[in-house]
C-alpha atoms as a PDB file:
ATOM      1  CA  UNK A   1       0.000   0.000   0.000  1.00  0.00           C
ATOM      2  CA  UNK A   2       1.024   3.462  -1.008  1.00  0.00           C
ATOM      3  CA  UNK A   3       0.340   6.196   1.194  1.00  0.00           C
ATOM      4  CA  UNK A   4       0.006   9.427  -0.183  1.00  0.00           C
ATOM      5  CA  UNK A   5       0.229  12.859   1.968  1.00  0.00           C
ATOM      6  CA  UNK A   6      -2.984  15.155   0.853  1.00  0.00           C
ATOM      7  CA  UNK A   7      -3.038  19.041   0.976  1.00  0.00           C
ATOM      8  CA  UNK A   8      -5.962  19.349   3.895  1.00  0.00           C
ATOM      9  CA  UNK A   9      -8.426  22.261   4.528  1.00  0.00           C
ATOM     10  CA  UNK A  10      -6.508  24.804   6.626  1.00  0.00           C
ATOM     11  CA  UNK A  11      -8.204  24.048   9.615  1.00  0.00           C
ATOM     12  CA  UNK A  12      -8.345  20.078   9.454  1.00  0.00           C
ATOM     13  CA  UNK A  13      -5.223  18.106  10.703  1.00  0.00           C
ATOM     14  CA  UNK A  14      -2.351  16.574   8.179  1.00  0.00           C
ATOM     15  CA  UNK A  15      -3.465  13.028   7.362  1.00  0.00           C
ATOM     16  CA  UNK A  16      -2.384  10.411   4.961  1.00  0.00           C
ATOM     17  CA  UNK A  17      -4.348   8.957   1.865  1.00  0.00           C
ATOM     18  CA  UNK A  18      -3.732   5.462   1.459  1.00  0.00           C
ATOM     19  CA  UNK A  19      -3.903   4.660  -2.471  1.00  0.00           C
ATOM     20  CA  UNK A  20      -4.333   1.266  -3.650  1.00  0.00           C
ATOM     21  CA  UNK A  21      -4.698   1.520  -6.983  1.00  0.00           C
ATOM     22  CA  UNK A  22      -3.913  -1.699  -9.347  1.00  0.00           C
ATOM     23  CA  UNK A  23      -1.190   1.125 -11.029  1.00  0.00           C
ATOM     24  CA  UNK A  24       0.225   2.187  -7.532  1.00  0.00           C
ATOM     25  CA  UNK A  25       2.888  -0.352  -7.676  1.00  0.00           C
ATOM     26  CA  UNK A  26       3.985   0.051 -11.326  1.00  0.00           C
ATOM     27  CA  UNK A  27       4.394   3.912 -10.989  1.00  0.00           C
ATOM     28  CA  UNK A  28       6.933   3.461  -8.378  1.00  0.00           C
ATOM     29  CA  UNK A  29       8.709   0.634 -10.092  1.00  0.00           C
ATOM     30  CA  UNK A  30      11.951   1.548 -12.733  1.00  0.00           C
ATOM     31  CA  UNK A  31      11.525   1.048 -16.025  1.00  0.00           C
ATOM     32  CA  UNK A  32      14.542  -1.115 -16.663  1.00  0.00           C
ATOM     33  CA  UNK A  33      14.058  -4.683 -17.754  1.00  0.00           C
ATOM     34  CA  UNK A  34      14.253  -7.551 -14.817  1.00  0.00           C
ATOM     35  CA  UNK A  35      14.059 -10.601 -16.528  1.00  0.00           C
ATOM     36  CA  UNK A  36      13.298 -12.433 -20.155  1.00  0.00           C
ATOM     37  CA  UNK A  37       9.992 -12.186 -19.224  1.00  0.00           C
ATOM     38  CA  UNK A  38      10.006  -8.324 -19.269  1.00  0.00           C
ATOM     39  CA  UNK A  39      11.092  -8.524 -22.794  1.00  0.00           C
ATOM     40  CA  UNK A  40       9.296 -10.858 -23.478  1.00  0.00           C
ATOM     41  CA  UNK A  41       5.918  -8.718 -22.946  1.00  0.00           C
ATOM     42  CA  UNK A  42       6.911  -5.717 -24.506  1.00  0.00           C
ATOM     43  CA  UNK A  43       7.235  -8.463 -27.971  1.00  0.00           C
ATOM     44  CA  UNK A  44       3.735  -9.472 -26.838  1.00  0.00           C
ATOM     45  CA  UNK A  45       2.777  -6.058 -26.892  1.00  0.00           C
ATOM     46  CA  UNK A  46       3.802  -5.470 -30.346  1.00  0.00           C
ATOM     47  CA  UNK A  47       2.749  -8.444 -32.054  1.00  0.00           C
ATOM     48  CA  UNK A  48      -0.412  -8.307 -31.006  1.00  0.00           C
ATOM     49  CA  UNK A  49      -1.102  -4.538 -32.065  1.00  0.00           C
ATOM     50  CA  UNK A  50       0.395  -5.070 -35.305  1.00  0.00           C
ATOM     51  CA  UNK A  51      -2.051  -8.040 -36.261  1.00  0.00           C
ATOM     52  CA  UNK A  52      -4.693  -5.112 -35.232  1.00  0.00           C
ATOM     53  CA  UNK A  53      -6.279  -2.282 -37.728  1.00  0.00           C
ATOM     54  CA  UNK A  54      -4.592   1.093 -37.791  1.00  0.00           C
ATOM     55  CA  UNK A  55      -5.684   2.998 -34.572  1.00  0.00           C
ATOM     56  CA  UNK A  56      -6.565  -0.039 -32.851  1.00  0.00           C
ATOM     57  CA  UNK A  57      -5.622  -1.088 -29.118  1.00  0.00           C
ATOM     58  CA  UNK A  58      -5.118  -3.901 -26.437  1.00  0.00           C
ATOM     59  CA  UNK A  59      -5.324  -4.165 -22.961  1.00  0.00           C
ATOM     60  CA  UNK A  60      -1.920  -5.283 -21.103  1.00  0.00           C
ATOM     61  CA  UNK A  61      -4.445  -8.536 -20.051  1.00  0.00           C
ATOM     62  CA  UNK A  62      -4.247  -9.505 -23.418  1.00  0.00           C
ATOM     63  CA  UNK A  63      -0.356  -9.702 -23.628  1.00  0.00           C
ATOM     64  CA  UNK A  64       0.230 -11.048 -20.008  1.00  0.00           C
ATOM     65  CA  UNK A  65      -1.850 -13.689 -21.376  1.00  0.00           C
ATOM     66  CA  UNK A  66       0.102 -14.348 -24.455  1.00  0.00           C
ATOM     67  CA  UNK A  67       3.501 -14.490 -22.655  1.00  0.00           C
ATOM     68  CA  UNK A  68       1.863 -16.969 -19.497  1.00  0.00           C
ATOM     69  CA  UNK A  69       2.499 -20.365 -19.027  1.00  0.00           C
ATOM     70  CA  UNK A  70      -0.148 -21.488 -16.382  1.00  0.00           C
ATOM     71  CA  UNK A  71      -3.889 -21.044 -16.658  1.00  0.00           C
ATOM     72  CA  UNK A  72      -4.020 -18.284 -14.112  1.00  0.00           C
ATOM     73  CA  UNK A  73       0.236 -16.901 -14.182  1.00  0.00           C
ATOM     74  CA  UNK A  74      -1.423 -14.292 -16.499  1.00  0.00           C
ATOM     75  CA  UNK A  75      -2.886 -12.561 -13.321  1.00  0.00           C
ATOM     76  CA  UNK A  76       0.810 -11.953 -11.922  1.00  0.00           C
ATOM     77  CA  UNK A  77       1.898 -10.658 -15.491  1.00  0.00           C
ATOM     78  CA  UNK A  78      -0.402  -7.668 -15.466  1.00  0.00           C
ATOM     79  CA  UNK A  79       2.228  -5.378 -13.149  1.00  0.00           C
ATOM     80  CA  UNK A  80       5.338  -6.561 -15.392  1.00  0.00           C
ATOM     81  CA  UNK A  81       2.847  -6.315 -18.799  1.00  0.00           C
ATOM     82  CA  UNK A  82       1.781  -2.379 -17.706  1.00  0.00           C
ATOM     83  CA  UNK A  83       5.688  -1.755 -16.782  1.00  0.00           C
ATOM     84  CA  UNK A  84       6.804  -3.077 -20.088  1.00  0.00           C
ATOM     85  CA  UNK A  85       3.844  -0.725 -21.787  1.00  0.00           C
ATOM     86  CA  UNK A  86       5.514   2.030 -19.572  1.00  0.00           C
ATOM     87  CA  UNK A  87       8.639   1.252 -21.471  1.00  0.00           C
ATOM     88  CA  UNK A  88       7.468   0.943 -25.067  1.00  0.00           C
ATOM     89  CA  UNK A  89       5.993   4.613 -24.197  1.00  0.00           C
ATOM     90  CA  UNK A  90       9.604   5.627 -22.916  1.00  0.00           C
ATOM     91  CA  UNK A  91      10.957   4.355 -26.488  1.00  0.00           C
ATOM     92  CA  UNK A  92       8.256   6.456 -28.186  1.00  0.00           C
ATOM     93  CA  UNK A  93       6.805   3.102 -29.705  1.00  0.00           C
ATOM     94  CA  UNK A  94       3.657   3.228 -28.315  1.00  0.00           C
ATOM     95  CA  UNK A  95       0.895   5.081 -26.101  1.00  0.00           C
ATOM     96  CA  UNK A  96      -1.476   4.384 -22.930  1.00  0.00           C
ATOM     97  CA  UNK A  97      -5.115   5.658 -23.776  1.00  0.00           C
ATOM     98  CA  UNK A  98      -7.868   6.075 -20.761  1.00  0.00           C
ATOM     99  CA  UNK A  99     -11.122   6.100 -22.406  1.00  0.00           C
ATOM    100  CA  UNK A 100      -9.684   6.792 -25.968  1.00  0.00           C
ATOM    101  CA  UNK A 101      -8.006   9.544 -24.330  1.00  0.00           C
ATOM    102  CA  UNK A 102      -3.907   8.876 -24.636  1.00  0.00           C
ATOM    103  CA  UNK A 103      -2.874   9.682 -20.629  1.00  0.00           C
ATOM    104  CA  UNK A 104       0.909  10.110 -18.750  1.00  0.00           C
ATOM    105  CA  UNK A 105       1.127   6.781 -17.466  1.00  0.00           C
ATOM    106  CA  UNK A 106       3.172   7.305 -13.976  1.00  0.00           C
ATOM    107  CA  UNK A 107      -0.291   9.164 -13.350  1.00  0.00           C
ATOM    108  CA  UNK A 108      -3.077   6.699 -15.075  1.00  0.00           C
ATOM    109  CA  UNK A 109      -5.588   4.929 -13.239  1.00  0.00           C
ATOM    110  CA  UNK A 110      -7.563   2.392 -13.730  1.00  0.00           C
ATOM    111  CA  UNK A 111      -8.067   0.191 -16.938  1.00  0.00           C
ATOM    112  CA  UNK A 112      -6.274   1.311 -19.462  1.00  0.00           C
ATOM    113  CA  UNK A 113      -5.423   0.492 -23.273  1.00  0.00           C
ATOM    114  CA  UNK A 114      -2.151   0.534 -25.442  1.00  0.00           C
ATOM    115  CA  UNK A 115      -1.757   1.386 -29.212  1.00  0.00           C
ATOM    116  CA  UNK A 116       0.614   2.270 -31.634  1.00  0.00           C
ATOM    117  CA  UNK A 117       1.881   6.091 -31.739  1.00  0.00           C
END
């Protein structure tokens, strides 16, 4: 759990926000590659928008699923599978829409969908 410290009303106490978000852990992670695996989603990533129509998008589900090995590993891949989107939009490859809407992603919550630049 992240906590967050929030600019109160002048006349309420200091308190801290505690943000769980399902992004709250990949904004504070580097964007360096860890393992095989890392690389191994951001290949996901782009195979499976170039077999898509210009403009088109997937969800980092869709590549933790292609790049899983168990039934269910694809649920641990989603962290790793947004940080290697994260990257991809370092590299200028790609970009992280919110409601069709492209966002920074260090700052996007909630679902969220990648597609070619």
């Amino acid at each position: 759990m992240v906590h967050r410290r929030v600019s109160p009303p002048p006349s309420a106490p200091v308190a801290l926000l505690a943000v769980s978000s399902p992004t709250a852990e990949c904004r504070l992670r580097p964007l360096t590659l860890e393992n095989n695996r890392d690389s191994d989603l951001e290949a996901a990533i782009l195979e499976l928008l170039a077999g898509r129509a210009g403009g088109a998008s997937i969800c980092s589900s869709e590549a933790a699923r292609a790049v899983a090995e168990g039934e269910d590993e694809w649920k641990e891949l989603m962290e790793p599978a947004r940080r290697a989107a994260r990257r991809l939009v370092a590299a200028g490859e790609v970009e992280i829409t919110r409601k069709s809407r492209v966002v920074d992603p260090s700052a996007a919550k909630g679902p969220t969908r990648v597609r070619h630049r």
